[in-house]
C-alpha atoms as a PDB file:
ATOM      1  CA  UNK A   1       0.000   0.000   0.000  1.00  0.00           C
ATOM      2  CA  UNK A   2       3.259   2.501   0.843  1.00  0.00           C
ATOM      3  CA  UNK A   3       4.494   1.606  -2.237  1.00  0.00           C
ATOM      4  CA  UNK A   4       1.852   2.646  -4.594  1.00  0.00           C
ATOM      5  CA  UNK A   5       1.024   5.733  -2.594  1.00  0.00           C
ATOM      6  CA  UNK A   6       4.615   6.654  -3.528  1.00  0.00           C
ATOM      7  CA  UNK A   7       4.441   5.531  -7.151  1.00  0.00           C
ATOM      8  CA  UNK A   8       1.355   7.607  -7.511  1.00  0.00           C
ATOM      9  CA  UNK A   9       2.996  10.867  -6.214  1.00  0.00           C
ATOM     10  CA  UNK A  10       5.932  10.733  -7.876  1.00  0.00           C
ATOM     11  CA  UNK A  11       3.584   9.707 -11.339  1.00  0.00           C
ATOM     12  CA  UNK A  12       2.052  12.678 -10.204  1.00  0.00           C
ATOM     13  CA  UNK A  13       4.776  15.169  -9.795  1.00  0.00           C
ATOM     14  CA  UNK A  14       6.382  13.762 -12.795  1.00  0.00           C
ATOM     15  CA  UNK A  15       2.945  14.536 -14.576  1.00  0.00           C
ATOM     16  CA  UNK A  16       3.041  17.741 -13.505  1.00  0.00           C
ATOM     17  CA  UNK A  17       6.221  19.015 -14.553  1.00  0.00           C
ATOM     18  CA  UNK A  18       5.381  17.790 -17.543  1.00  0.00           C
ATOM     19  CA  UNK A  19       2.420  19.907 -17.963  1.00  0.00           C
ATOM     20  CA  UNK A  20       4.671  22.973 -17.300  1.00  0.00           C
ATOM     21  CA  UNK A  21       7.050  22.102 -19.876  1.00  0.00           C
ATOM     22  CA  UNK A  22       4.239  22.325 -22.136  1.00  0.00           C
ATOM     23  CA  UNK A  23       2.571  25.695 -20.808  1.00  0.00           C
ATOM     24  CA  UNK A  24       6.378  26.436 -21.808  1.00  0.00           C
ATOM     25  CA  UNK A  25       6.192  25.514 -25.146  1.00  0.00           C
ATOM     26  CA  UNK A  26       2.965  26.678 -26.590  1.00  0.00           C
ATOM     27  CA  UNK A  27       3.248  30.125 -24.944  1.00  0.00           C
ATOM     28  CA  UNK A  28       6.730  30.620 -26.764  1.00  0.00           C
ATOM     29  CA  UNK A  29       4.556  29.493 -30.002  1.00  0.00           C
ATOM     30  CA  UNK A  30       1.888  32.104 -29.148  1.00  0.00           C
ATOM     31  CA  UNK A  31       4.886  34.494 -28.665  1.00  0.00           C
ATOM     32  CA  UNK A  32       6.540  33.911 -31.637  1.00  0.00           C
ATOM     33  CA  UNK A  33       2.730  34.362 -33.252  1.00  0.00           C
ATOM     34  CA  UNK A  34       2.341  37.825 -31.877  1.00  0.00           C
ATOM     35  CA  UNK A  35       5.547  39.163 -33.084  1.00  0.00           C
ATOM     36  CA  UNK A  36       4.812  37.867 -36.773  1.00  0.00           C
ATOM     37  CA  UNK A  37       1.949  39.729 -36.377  1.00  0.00           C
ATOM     38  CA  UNK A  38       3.546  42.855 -34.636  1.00  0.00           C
ATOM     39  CA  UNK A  39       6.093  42.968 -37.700  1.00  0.00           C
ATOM     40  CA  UNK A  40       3.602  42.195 -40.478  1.00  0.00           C
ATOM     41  CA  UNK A  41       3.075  46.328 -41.435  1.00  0.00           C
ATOM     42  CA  UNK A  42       6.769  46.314 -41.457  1.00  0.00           C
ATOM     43  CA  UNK A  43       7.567  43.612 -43.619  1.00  0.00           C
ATOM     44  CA  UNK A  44       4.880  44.847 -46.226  1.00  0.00           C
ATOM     45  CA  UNK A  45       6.486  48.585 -46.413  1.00  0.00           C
ATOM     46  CA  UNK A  46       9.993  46.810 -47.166  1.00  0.00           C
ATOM     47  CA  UNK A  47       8.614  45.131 -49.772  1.00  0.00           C
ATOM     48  CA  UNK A  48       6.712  47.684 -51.161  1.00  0.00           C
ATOM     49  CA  UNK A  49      10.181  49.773 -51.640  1.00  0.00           C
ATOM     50  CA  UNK A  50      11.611  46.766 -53.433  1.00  0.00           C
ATOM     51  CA  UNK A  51       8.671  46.905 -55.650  1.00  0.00           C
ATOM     52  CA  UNK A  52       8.794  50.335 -56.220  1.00  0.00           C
ATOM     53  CA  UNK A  53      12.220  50.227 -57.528  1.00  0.00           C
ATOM     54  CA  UNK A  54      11.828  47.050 -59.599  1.00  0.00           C
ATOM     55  CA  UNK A  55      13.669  44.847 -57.514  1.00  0.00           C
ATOM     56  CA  UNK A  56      12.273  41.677 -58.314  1.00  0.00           C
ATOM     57  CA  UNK A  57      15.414  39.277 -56.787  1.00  0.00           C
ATOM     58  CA  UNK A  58      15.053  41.159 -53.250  1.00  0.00           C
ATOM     59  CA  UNK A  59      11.851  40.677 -53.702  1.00  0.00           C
ATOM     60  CA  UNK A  60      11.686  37.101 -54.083  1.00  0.00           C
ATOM     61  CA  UNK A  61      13.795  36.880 -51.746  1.00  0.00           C
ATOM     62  CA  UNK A  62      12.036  38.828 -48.727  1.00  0.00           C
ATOM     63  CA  UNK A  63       9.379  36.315 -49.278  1.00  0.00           C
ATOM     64  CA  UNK A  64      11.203  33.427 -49.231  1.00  0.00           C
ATOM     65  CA  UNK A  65      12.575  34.435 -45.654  1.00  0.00           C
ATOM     66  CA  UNK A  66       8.706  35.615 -44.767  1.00  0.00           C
ATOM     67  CA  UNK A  67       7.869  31.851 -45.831  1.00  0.00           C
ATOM     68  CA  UNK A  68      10.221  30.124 -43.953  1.00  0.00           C
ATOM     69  CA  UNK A  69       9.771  32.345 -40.663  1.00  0.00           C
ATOM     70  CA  UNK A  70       5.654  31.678 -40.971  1.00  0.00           C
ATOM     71  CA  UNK A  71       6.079  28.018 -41.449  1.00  0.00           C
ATOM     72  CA  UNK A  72       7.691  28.026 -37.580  1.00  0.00           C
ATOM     73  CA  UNK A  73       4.089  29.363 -36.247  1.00  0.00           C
ATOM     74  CA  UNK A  74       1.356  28.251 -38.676  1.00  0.00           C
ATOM     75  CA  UNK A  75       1.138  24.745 -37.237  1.00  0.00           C
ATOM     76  CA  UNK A  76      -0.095  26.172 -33.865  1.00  0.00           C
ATOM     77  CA  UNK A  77      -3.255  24.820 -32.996  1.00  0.00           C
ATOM     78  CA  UNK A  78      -5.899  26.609 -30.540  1.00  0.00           C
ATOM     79  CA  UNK A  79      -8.813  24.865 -29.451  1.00  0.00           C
ATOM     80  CA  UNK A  80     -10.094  27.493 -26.814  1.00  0.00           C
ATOM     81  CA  UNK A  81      -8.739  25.120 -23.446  1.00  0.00           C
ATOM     82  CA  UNK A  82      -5.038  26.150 -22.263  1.00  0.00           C
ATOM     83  CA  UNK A  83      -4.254  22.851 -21.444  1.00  0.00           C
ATOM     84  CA  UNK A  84      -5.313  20.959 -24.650  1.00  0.00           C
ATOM     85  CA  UNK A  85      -3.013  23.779 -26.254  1.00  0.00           C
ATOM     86  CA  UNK A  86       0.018  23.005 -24.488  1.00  0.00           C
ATOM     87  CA  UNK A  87       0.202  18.600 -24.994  1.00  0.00           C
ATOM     88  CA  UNK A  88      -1.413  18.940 -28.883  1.00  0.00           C
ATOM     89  CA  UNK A  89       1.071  21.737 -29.921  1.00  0.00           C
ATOM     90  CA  UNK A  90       4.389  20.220 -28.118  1.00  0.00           C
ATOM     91  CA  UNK A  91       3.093  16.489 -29.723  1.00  0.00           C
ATOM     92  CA  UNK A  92       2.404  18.178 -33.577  1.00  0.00           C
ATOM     93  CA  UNK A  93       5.394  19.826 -33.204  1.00  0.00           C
ATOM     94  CA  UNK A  94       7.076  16.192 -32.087  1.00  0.00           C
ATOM     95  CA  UNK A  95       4.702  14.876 -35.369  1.00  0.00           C
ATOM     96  CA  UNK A  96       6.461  17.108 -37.585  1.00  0.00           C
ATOM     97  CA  UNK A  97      10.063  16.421 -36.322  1.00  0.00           C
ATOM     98  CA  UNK A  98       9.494  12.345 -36.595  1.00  0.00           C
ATOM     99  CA  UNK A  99       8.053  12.969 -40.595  1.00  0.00           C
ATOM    100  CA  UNK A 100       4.362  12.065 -39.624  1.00  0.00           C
ATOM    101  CA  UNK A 101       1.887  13.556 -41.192  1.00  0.00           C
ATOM    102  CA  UNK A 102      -1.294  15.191 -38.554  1.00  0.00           C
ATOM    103  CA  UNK A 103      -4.779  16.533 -39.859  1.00  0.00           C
ATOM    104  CA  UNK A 104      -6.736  17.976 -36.725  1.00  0.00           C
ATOM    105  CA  UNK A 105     -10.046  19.734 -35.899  1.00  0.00           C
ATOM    106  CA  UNK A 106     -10.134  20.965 -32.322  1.00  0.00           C
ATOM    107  CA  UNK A 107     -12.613  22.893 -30.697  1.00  0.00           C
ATOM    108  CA  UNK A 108     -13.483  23.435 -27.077  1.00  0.00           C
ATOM    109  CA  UNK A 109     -15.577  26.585 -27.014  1.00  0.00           C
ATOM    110  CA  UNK A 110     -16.210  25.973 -23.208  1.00  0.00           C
ATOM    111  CA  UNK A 111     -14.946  25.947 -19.779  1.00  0.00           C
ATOM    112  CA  UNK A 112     -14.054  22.616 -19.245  1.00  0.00           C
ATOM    113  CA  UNK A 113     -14.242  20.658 -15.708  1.00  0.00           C
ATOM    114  CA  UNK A 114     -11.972  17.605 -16.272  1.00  0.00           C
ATOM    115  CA  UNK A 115      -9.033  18.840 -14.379  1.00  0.00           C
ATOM    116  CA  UNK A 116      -5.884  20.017 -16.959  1.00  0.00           C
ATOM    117  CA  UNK A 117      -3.758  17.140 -15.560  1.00  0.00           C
ATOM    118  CA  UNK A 118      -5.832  14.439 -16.522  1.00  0.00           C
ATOM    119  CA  UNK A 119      -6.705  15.927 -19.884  1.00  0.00           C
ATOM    120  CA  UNK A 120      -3.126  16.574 -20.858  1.00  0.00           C
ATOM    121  CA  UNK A 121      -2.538  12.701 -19.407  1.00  0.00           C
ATOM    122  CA  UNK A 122      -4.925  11.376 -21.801  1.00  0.00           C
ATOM    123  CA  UNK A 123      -4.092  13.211 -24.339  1.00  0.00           C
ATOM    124  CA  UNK A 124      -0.280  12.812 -24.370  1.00  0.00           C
ATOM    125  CA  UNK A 125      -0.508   9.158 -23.637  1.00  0.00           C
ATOM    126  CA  UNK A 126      -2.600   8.618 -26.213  1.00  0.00           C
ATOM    127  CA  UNK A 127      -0.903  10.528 -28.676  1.00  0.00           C
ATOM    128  CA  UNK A 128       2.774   9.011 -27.658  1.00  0.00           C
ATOM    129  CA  UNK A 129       1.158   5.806 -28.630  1.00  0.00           C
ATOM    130  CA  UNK A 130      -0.345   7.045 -31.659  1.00  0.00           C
ATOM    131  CA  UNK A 131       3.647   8.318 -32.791  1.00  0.00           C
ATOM    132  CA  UNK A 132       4.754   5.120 -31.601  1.00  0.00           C
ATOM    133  CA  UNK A 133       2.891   2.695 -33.670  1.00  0.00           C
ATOM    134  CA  UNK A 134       3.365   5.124 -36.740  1.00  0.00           C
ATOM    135  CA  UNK A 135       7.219   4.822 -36.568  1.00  0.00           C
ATOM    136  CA  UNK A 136       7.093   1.496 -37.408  1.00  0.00           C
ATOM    137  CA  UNK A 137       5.586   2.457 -40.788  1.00  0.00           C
ATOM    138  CA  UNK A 138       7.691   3.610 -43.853  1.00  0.00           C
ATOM    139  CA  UNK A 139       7.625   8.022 -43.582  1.00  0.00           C
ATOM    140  CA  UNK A 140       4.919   8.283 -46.125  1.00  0.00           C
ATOM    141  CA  UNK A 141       2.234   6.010 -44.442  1.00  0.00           C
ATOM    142  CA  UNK A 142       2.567   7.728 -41.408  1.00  0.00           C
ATOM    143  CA  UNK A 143      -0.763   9.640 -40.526  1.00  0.00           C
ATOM    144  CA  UNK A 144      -2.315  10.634 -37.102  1.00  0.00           C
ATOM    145  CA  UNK A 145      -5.863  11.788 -37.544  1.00  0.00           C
ATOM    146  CA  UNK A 146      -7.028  14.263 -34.034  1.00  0.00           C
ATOM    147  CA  UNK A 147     -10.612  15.127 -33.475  1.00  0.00           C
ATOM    148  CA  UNK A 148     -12.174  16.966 -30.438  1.00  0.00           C
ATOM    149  CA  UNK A 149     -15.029  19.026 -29.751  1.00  0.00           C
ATOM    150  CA  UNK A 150     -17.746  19.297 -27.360  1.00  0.00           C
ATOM    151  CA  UNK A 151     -21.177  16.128 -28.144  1.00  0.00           C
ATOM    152  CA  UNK A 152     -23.815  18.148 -26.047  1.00  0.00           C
ATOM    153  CA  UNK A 153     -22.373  17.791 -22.544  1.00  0.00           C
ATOM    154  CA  UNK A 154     -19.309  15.379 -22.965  1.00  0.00           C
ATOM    155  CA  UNK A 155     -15.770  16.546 -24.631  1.00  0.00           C
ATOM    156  CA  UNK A 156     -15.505  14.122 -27.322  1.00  0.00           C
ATOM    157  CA  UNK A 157     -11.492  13.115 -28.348  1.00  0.00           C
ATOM    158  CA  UNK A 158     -10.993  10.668 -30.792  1.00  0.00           C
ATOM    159  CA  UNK A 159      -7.219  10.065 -32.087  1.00  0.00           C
ATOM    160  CA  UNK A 160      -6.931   7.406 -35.470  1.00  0.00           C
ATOM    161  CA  UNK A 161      -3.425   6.438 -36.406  1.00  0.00           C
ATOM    162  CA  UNK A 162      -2.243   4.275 -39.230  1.00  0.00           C
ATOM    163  CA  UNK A 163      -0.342   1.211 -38.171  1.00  0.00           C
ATOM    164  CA  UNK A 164       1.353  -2.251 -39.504  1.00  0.00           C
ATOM    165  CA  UNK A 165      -1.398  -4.450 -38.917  1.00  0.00           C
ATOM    166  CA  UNK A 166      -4.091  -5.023 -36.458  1.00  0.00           C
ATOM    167  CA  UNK A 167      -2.532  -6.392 -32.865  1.00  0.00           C
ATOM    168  CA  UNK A 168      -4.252  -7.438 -30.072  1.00  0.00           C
ATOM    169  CA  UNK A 169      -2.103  -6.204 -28.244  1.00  0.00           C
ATOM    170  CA  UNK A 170      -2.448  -2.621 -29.195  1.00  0.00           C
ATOM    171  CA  UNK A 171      -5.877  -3.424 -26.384  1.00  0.00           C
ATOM    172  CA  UNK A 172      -3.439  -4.359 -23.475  1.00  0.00           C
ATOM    173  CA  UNK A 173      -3.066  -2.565 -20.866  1.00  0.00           C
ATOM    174  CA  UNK A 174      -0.234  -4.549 -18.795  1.00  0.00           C
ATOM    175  CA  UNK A 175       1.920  -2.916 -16.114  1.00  0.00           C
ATOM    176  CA  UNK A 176       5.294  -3.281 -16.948  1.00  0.00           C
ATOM    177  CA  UNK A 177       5.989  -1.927 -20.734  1.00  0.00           C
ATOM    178  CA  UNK A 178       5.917   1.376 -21.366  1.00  0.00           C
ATOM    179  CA  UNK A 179       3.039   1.497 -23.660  1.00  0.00           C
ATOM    180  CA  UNK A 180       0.984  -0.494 -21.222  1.00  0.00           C
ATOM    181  CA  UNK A 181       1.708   1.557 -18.198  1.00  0.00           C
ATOM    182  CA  UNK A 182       0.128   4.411 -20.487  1.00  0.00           C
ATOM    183  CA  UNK A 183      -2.513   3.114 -21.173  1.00  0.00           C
ATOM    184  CA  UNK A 184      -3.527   1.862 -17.944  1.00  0.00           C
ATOM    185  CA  UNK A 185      -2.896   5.617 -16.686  1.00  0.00           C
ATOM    186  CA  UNK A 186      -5.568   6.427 -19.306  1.00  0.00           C
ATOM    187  CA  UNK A 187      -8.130   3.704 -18.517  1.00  0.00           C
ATOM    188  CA  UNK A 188      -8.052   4.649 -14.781  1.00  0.00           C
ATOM    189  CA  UNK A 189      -8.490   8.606 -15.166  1.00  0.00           C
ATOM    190  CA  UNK A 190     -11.247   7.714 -17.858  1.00  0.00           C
ATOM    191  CA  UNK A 191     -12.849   5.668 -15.165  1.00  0.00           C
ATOM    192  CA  UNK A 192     -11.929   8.218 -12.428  1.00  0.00           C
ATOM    193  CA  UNK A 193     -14.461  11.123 -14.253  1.00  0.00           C
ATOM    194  CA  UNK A 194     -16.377   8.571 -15.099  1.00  0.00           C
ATOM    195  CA  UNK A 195     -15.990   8.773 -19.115  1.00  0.00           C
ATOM    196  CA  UNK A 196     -15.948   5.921 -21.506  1.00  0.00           C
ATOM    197  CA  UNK A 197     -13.373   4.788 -23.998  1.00  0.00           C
ATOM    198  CA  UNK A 198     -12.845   2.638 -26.615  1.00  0.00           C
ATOM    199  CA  UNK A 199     -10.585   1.424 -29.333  1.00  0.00           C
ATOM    200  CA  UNK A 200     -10.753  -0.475 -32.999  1.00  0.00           C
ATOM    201  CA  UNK A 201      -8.477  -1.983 -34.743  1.00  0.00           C
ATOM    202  CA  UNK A 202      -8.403  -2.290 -38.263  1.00  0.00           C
ATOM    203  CA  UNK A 203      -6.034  -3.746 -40.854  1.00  0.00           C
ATOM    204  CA  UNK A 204      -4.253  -0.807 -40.942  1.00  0.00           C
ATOM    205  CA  UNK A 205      -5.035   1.740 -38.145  1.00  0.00           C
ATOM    206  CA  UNK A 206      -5.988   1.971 -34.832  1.00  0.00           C
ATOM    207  CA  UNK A 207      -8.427   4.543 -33.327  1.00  0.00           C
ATOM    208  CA  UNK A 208      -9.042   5.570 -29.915  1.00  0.00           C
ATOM    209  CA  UNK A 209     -12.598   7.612 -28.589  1.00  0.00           C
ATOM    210  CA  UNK A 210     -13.088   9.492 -25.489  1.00  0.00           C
ATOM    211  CA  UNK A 211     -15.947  10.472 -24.302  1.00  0.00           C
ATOM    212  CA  UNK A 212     -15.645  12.736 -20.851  1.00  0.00           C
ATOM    213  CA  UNK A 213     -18.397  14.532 -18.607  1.00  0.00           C
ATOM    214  CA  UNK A 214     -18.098  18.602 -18.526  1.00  0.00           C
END
């Protein structure tokens, strides 16, 4: 009984520092957002004097620099819920680094009640799983597919990857592996707010739905 008490805090405090690394990360995204923004007048006089004195290379070449400095903030989602923010945005940007593709719709246009560390424990458990199973796909069948929105009053999440096959074990939820310990953290907080969850597997994907009480 000792023991799990202190598994359980240190999952916890582990959890938590976790969440402030990602409060970190997407409000240095939102930062780098609102300075785009601040310098957008500045970058369109600039060009405008290339333009007026025919300077077609500088031109092309502004934008090229304006294209590459957007593409480091245009992948930033915002559903409306801080915490959502902070795990998708740190995972996409994880997505991105391991060459797997992401389409997303998020929107939480509420207050939610599940408390931030259990949403940012489902969702980054679930999507670590998600990246895991796609790395052991070639780069260009790698796909994770993220929906989430409010179904009356439940917060819906539902996370499809692609995948090598359908495993059973891909249901497990076994103490002792990584992936299993992860999912069993999921399972029990589900449980805990008294949501429901459930997965498919197909040939080639595997999906995951939440459904959790606001």
């Amino acid at each position: 009984m000792f023991l799990d008490k202190l598994i359980a805090r240190k999952v916890a405090a582990f959890e938590q520092e976790l969440l402030q690394k990602y409060y970190a990360e997407v409000e240095n995204m939102y930062g780098m957002m609102r300075g785009w923004r601040h310098d957008y007048r500045h970058h369109i006089q600039a060009m405008k004097v290339h333009a007026a004195r025919g300077e077609l290379e500088e031109i092309k070449g502004y934008l090229d620099m304006l294209d590459e400095d957007l593409t480091s903030v245009e992948t930033v989602v915002r559903t409306g819920n801080r915490a959502a923010d902070a795990v998708l945005n740190s995972k996409l940007s994880l997505a991105g680094e391991r060459q797997i593709r992401t389409k997303t719709y998020v929107r939480i246009p509420v207050q939610l009640t599940t408390p931030e560390l259990d949403l940012c424990t489902i969702m980054g458990n679930l999507l670590d799983n998600a990246m895991e199973a796609c790395m052991e796909l070639p780069p260009e069948r790698r796909l994770i597919r993220i929906y989430m929105e409010m179904k009356g009053n439940f917060l819906y999440f539902a996370l499809t990857n692609t995948a090598g096959g359908a495993k059973k074990s891909s249901f497990r939820t076994t103490r002792g592996t990584g992936r299993g310990l992860g999912l069993g953290r999921v399972d029990a907080i589900v449980k805990k707010l008294g949501g429901h969850i459930t997965r498919a597997s197909e040939e080639e994907a595997f999906s995951t739905e939440v459904l959790l009480p606001q």
